[in-house]
Protein backbone atom coordinates (compact mmCIF):
# COMPACT_ATOMS: atom_id res chain seq x y z
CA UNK A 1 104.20 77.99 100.00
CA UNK A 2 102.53 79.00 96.38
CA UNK A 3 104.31 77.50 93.44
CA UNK A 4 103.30 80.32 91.74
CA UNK A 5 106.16 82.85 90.67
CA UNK A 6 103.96 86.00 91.28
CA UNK A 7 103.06 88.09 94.08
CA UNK A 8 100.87 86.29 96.56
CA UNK A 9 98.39 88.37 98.82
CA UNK A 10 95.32 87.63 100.96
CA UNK A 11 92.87 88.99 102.65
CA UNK A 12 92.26 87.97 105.96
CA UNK A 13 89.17 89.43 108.09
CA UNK A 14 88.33 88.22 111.54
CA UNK A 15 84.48 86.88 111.76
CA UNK A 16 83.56 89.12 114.60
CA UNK A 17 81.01 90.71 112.86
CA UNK A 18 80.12 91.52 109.23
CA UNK A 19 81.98 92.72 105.93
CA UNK A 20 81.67 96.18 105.65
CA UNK A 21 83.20 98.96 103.39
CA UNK A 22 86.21 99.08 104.64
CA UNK A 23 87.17 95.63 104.61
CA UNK A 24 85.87 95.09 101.00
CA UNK A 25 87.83 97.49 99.84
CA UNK A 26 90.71 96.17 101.15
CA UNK A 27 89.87 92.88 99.64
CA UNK A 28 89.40 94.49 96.37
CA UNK A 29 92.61 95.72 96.74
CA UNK A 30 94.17 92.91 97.19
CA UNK A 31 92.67 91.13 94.41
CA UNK A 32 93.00 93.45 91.89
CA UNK A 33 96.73 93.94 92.57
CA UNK A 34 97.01 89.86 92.44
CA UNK A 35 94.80 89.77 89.14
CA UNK A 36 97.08 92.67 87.73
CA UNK A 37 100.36 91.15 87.84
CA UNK A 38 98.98 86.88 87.44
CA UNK A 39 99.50 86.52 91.14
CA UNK A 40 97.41 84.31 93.65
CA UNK A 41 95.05 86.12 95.95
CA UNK A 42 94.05 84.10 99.07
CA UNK A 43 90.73 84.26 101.71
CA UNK A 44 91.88 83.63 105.34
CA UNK A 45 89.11 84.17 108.07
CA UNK A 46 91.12 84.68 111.38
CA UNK A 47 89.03 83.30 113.64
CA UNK A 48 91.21 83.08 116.90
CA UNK A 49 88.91 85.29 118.95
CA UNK A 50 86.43 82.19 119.65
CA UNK A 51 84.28 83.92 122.02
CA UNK A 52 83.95 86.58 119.46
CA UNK A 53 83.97 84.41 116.20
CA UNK A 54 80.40 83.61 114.70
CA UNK A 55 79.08 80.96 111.72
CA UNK A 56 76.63 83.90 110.97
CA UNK A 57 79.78 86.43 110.55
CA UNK A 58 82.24 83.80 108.74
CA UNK A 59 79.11 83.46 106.12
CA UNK A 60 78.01 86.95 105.52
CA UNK A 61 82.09 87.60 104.54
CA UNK A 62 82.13 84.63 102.23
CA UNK A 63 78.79 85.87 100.87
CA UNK A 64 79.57 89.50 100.50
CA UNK A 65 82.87 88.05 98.97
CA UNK A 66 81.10 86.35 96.47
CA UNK A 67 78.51 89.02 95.51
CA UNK A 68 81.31 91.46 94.90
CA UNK A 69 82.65 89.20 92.34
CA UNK A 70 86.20 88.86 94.60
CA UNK A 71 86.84 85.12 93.66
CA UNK A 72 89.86 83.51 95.73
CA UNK A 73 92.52 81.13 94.82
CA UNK A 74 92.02 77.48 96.61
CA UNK A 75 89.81 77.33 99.64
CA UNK A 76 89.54 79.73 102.35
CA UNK A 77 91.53 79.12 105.10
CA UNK A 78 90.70 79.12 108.60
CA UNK A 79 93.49 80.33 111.77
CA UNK A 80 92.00 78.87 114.44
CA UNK A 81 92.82 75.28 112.92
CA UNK A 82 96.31 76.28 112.54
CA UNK A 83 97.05 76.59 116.33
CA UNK A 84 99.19 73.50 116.28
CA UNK A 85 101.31 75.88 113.99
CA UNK A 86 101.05 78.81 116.01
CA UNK A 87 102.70 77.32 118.90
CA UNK A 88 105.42 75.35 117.30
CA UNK A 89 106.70 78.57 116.11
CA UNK A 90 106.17 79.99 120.42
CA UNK A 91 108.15 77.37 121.30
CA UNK A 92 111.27 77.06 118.97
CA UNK A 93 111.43 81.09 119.96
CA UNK A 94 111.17 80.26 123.71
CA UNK A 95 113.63 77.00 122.95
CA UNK A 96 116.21 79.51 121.09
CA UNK A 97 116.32 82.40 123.75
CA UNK A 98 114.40 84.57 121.79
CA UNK A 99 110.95 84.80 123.65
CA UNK A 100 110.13 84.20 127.31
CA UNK A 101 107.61 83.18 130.08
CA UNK A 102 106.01 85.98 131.88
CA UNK A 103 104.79 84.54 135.27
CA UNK A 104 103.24 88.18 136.33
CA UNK A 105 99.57 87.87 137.69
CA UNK A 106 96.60 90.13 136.24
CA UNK A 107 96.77 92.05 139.91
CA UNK A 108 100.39 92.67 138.89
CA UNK A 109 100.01 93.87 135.49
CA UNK A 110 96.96 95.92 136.41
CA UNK A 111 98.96 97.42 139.19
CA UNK A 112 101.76 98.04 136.72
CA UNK A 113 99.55 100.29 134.01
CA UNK A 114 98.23 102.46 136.98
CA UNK A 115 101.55 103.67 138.21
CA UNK A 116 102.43 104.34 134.85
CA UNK A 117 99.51 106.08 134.34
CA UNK A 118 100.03 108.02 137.56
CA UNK A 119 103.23 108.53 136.42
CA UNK A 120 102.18 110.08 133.17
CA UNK A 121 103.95 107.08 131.15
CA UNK A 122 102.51 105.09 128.21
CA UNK A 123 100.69 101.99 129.33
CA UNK A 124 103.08 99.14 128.65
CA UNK A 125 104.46 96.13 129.87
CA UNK A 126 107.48 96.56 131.45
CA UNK A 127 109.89 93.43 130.80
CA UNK A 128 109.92 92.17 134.30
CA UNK A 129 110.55 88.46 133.52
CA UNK A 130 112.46 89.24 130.40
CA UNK A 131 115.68 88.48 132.28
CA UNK A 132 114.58 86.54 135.33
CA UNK A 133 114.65 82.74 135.89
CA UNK A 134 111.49 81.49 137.53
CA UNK A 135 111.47 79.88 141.09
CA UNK A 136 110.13 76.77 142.15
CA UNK A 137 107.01 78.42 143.28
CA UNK A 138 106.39 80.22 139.97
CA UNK A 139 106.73 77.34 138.13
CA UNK A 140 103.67 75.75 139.45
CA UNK A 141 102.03 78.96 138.22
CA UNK A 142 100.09 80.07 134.52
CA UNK A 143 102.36 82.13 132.30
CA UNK A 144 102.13 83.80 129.00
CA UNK A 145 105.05 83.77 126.55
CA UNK A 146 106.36 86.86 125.17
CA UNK A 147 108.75 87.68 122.44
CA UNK A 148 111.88 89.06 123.24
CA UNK A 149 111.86 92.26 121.50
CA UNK A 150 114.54 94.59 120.74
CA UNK A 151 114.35 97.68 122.67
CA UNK A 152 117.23 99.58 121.08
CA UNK A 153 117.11 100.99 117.45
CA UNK A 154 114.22 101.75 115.81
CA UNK A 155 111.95 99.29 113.02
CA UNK A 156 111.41 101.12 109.63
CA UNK A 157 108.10 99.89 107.76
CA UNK A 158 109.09 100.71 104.41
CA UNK A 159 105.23 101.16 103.43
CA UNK A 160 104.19 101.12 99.65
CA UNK A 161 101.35 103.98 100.43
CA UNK A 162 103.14 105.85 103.21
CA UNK A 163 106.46 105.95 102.35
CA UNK A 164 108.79 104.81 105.15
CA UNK A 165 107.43 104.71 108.58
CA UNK A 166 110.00 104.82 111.71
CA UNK A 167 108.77 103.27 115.23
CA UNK A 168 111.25 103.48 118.58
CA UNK A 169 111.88 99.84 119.67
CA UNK A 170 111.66 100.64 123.04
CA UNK A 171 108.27 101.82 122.06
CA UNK A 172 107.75 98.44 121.31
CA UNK A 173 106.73 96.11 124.51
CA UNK A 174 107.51 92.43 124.55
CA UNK A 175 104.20 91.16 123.18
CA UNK A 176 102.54 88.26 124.31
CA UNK A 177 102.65 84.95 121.90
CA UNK A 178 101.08 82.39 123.18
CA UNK A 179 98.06 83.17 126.24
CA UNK A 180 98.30 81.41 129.42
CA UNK A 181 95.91 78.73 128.12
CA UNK A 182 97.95 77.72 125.11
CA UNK A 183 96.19 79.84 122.80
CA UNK A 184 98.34 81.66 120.31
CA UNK A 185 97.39 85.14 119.81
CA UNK A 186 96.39 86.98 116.78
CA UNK A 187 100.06 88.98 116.21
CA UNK A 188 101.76 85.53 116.11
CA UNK A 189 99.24 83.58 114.22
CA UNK A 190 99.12 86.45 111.43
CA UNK A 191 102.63 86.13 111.05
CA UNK A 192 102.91 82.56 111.24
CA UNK A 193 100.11 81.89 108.68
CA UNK A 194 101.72 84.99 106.66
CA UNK A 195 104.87 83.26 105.81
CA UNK A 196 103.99 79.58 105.38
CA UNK A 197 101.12 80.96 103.03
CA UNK A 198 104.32 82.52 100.96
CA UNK A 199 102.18 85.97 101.11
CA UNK A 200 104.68 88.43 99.42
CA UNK A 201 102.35 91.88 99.73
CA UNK A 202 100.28 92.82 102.98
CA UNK A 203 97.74 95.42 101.99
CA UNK A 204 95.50 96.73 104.72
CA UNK A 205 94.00 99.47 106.95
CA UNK A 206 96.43 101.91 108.01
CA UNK A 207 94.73 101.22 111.77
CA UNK A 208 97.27 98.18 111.15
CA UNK A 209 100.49 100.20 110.80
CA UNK A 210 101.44 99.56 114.57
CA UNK A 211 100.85 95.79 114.16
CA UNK A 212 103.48 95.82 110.75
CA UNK A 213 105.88 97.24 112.50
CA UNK A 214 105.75 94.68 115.96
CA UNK A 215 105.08 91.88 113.39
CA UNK A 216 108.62 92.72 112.05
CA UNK A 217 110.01 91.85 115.12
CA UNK A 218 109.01 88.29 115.10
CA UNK A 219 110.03 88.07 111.47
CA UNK A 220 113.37 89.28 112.73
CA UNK A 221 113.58 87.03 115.41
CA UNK A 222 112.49 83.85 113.12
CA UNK A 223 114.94 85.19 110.29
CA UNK A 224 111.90 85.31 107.65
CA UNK A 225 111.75 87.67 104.56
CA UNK A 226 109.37 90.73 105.29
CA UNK A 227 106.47 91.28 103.03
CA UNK A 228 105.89 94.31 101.11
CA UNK A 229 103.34 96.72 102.99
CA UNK A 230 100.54 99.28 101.90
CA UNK A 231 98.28 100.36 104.48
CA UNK A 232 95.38 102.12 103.05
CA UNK A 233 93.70 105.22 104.41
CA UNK A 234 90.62 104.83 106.54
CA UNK A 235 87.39 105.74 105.06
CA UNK A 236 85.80 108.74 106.06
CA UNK A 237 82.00 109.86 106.44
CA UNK A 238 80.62 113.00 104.30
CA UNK A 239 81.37 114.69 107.00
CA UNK A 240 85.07 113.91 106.81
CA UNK A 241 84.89 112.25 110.44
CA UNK A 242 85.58 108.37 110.82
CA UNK A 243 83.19 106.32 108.94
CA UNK A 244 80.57 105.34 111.55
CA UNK A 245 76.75 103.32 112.06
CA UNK A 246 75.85 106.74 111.97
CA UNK A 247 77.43 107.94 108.64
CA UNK A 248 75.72 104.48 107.58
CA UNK A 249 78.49 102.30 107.82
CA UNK A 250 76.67 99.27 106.53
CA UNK A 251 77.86 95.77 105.99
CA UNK A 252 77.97 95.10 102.48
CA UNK A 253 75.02 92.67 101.74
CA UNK A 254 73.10 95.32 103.01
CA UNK A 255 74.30 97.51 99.92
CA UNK A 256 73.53 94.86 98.11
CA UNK A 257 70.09 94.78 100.02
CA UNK A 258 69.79 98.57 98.75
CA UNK A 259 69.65 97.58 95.35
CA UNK A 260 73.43 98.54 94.46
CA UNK A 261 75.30 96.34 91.39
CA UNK A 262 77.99 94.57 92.70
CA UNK A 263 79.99 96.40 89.35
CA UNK A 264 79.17 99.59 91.11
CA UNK A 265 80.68 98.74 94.38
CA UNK A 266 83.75 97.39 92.83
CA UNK A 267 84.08 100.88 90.68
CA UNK A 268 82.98 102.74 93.72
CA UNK A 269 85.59 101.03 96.05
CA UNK A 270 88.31 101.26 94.04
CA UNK A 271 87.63 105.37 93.84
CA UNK A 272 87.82 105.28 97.54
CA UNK A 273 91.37 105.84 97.66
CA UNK A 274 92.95 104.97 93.72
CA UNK A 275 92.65 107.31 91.48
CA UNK A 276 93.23 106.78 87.42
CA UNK A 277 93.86 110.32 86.16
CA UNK A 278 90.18 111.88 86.16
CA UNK A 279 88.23 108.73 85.67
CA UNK A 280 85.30 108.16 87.43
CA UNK A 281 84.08 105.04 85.73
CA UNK A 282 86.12 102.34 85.69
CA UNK A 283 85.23 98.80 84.98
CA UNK A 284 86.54 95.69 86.38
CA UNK A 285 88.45 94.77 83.68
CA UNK A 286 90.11 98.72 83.11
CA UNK A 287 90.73 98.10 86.89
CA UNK A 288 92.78 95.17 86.77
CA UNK A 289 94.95 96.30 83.39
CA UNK A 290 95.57 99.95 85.76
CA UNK A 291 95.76 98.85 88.97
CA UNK A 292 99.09 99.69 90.50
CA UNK A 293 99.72 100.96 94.66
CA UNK A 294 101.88 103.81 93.57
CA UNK A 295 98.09 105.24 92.59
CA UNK A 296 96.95 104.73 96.12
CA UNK A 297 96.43 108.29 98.10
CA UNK A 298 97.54 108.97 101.29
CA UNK A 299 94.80 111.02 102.51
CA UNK A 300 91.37 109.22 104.10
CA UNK A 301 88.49 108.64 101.18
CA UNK A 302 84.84 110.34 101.87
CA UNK A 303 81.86 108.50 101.32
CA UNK A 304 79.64 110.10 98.75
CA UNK A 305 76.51 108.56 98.71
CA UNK A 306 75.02 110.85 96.11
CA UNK A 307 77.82 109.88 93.91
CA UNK A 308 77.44 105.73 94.78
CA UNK A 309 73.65 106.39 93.48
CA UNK A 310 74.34 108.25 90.22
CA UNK A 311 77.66 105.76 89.54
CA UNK A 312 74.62 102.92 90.19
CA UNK A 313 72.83 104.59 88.06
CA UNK A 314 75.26 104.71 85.09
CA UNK A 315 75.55 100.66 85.64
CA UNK A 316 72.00 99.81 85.50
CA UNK A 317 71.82 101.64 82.44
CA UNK A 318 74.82 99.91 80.97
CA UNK A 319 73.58 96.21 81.86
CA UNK A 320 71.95 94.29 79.30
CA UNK A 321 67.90 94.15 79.44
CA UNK A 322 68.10 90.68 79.74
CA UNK A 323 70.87 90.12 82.53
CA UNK A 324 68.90 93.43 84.21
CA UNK A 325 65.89 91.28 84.24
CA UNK A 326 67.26 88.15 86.12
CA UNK A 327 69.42 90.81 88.36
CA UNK A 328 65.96 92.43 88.89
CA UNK A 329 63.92 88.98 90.08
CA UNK A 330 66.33 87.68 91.98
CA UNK A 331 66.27 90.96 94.00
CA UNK A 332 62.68 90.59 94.14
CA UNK A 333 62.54 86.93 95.42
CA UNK A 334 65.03 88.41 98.35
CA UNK A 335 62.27 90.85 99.58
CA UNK A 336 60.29 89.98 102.63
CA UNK A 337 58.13 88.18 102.09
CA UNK A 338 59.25 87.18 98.43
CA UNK A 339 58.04 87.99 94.84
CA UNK A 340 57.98 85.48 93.12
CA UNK A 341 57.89 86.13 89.66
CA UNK A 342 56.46 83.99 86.80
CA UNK A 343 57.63 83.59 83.20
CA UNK A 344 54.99 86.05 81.72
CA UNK A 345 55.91 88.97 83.98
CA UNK A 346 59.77 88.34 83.72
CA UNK A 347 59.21 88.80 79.45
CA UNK A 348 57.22 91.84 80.49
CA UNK A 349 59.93 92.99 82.77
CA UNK A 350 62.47 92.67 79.71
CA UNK A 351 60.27 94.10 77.09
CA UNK A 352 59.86 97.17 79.29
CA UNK A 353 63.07 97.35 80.75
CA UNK A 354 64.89 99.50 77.95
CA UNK A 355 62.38 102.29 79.72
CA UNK A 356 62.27 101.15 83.08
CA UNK A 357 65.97 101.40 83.52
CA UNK A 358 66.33 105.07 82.25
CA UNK A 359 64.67 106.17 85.57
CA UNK A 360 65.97 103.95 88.21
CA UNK A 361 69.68 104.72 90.68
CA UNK A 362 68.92 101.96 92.21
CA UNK A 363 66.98 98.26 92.31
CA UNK A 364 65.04 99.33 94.55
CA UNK A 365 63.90 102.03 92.54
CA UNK A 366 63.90 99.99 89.73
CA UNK A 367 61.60 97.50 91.09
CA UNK A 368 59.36 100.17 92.51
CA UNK A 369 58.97 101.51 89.00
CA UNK A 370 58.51 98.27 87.54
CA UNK A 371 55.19 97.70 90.03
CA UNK A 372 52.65 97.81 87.62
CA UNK A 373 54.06 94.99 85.69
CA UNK A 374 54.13 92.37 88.35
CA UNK A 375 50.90 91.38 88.93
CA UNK A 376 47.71 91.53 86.69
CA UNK A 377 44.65 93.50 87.67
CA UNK A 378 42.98 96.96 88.74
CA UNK A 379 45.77 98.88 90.11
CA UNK A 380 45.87 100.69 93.56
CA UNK A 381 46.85 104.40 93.17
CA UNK A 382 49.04 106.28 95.11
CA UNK A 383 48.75 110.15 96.71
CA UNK A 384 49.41 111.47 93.26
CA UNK A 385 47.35 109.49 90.77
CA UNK A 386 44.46 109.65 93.06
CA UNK A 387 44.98 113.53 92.95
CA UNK A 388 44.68 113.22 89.26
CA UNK A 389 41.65 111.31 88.89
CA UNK A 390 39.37 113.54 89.27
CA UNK A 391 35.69 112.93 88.52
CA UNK A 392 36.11 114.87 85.35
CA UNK A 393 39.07 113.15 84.56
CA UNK A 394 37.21 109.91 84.85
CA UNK A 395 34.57 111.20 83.04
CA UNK A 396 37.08 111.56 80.33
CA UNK A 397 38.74 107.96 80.33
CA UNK A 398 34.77 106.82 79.98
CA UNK A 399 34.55 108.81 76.62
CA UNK A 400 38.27 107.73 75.36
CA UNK A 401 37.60 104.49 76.15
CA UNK A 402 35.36 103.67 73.23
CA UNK A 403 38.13 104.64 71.04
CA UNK A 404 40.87 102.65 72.64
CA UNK A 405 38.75 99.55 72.09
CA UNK A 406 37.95 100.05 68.55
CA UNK A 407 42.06 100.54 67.76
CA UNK A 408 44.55 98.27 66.58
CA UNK A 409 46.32 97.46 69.37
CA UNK A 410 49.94 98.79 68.69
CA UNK A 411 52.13 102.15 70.00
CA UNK A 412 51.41 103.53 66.77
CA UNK A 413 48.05 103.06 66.57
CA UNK A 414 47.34 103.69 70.65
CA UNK A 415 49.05 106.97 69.86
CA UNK A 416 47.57 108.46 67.12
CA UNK A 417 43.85 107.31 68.41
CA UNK A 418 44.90 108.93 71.50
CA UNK A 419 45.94 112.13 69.73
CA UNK A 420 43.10 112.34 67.71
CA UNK A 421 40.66 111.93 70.29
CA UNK A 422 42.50 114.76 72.31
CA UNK A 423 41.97 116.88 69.14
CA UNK A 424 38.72 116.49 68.38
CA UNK A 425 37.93 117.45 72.23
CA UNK A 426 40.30 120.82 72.24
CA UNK A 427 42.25 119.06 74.64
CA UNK A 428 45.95 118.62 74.79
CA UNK A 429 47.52 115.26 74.77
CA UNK A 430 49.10 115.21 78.23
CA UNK A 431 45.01 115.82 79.76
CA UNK A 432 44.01 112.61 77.76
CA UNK A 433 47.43 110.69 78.73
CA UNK A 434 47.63 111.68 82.66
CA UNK A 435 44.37 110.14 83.59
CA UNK A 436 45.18 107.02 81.18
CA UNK A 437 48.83 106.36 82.85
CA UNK A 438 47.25 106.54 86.53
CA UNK A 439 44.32 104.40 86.12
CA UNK A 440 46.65 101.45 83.85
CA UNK A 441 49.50 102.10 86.46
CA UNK A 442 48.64 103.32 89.32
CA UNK A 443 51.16 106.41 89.35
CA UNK A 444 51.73 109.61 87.35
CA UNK A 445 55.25 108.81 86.28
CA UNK A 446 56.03 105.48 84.62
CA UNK A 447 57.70 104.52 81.13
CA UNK A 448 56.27 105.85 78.08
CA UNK A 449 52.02 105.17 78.55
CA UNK A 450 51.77 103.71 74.76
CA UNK A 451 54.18 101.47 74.98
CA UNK A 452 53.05 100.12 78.20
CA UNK A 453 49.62 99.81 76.95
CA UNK A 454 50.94 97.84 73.91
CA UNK A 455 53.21 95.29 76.31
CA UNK A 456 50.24 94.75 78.80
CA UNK A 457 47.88 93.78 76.11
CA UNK A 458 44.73 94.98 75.02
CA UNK A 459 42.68 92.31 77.64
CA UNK A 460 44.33 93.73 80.40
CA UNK A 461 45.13 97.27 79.52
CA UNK A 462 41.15 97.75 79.36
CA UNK A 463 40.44 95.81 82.11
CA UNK A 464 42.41 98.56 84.62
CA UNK A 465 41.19 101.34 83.09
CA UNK A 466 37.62 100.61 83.27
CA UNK A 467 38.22 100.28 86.94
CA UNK A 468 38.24 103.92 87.47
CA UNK A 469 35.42 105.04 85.25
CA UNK A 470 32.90 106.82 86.77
């Protein structure tokens, strides 16, 4: 149990396969709401499903949890090593009347759902060794345990999100507890690790408003307190349909991957659902002074990508050249195969990045923008600047270039050479620019050309364009 007097909460994802949206923002949730009132948020990696449970999976959630900036109280703790636990708790149940052994075969059960089928009856086990005494033969044989559940009345989830939510006990099968190896199942081990954890507020998919409500039981039948719940509305493709692989339901590292701010996801995230008046940006620290779950909508969020981009956007801008830059490399040495980056063309990447950031939604675009800058060198040109340089327009770097080399080397002075050379030709500045920003860049977009020029140097500025004179 936590000593501490606040609320205590947790998030607790099964490593069956990777974090994605859904689950992070259910674990921003959670923290938030713990960081807003000086509770204790907890990491708790259910991991009973061991032919489904992965190393790779328990480390991309830790990883995406750290990226997002979703620090948890103490270390994370794992279910599976709580099974002693698990099945203390089965047995004082079965010891107290309150849970059973279920001797019925697979055959049987199987059997059992097709004539209920046939029948046009939900699919449900029927409580045929909730009041019978096993033979001598049976007891030679595998059984599960199941809780005795009450099948009159009904179990009221008073939900924080949904408002009260009423299920028909008799709805409400006798669930197993522990399998018929031993293993305790998830719905006891949740509950279990719940309430020794002292976890106060459960907030989670609404897909897990079923599971609150046959949890309850065994918190009824143990005599522990009942947490507060909010289940959250699922997430939602544009398209309004269920987020899916093909709305781009991505694990998060691969946003991350995408060149998204780990800020932006945590603003994004929280918009998914929570809703601050008409704020759209919020920062982290706005969102844990606000953060209440009376804010929380009922109705499923839509993905927006267009609106994730321009939000990323809006952070990129806002992050300080100098944090942008190391953001920036260390996205760079994740590429395959890596850039590696060395001290002269990380200063470059700073001194340029005031402009460089103006254009970019993204690091990717950011990055792809920044190309020129990375490496020293005749650049390659793309579709466009090879459009541009035209013989004539090469023709025209070879009679600018003369001019270039006989300025001071400064944005001022590049400029107004520059302009004065387009004068004296009767040409305007952009034809004297173009075919300069194409052959030092390799594009026909980049930051502004003089300022470039001035931050590559005058060595290697001259160098690239006399590459493409003719």
């Amino acid at each position: 149990m936590s000593e501490n007097p606040g609320p205590v909460l947790r998030f607790a994802p099964s490593p069956t396969g990777m974090l994605h949206i859904g689950g992070a923002r259910t674990a921003l949730f959670n923290w938030l709401y713990a960081r807003h009132t000086g509770g204790t948020f907890l990491l708790r990696i259910e991991d009973t499903d061991r032919e489904r449970s992965t190393p790779e999976a328990v480390a991309a959630i830790l990883n995406g949890m750290r990226w997002l900036g979703l620090n948890w109280d103490g270390d994370e703790i794992y279910q599976f090593a709580r099974a002693p636990r698990h099945r203390e708790i089965a047995q004082q149940l079965l010891a107290e009347g309150k849970a059973y052994r279920c001797y019925a075969t697979a055959d049987e059960l199987a059997q059992m759902r097709e004539e209920q089928k046939a029948a046009g009856k939900p699919m449900r086990y029927d409580g045929r060794w909730r009041n019978r005494t096993p033979g001598a033969s049976e007891k030679a044989k595998s059984f599960v345990v199941r809780l005795k559940a009450r099948q009159d009345g009904e179990t009221v989830v008073h939900d924080q999100v949904l408002g009260d939510v009423r299920f028909d006990n008799h709805q409400l099968d006798d669930m197993v507890l522990l399998r018929s190896d031993g293993t305790p199942t998830y719905m006891l081990a949740v509950v279990v690790d719940d309430h020794d954890m002292g976890v106060t507020h459960v907030i989670r998919g609404a897909d897990h408003l079923n599971n609150s409500a046959r949890q309850m039981q065994i918190l009824e039948q143990m005599g522990w307190p009942v947490p507060a719940y909010a289940h959250l509305p699922l997430i939602n493709g544009p398209d309004g349909q269920k987020l899916s692989k093909r709305h781009g339901a991505l694990a998060v590292e691969a946003y991350q991957d995408m060149g998204y701010l780990p800020e932006t996801m945590r603003n994004y995230l929280l918009r998914l659902g929570w809703s601050h008046g008409d704020d759209e940006i919020i920062s982290t620290e706005q969102a844990i002074e606000w953060f209440n779950l009376e804010s929380i909508g009922k109705s499923p969020a839509r993905m927006d990508y267009k609106k994730l981009d321009n939000l990323n956007g809006h952070y990129i801008r806002q992050t300080a050249d100098a944090v942008l830059t190391a953001e920036l490399v260390a996205f760079a040495e994740r590429q395959t195969p890596p850039l590696v980056l060395d001290m002269k063309v990380r200063a470059r990447l700073e001194a340029a990045m005031p402009a460089l950031k103006e254009r970019a939604k993204t690091l990717v675009e950011l990055l792809q923008g920044a190309e020129f800058l990375l490496t020293d060198g005749p650049r390659g040109l793309d579709a466009a600047a090879e459009k541009l340089l035209t013989p004539d327009a090469r023709e025209g770097l070879a009679r600018v270039l003369p001019v270039l080399e006989a300025t001071d080397w400064s944005v001022t002075a590049l400029e107004a050479a520059a302009r004065g050379f387009a004068e004296d030709a009767g040409l305007k500045l952009g034809q004297v620019a173009q075919p300069l920003r194409a052959a030092l860049t390799g594009r026909t977009s980049s930051p502004p050309l003089f300022e470039m020029l001035a931050l590559l140097g005058r060595k290697e500025s001259l160098n690239r364009l006399r590459a493409y004179i003719t």
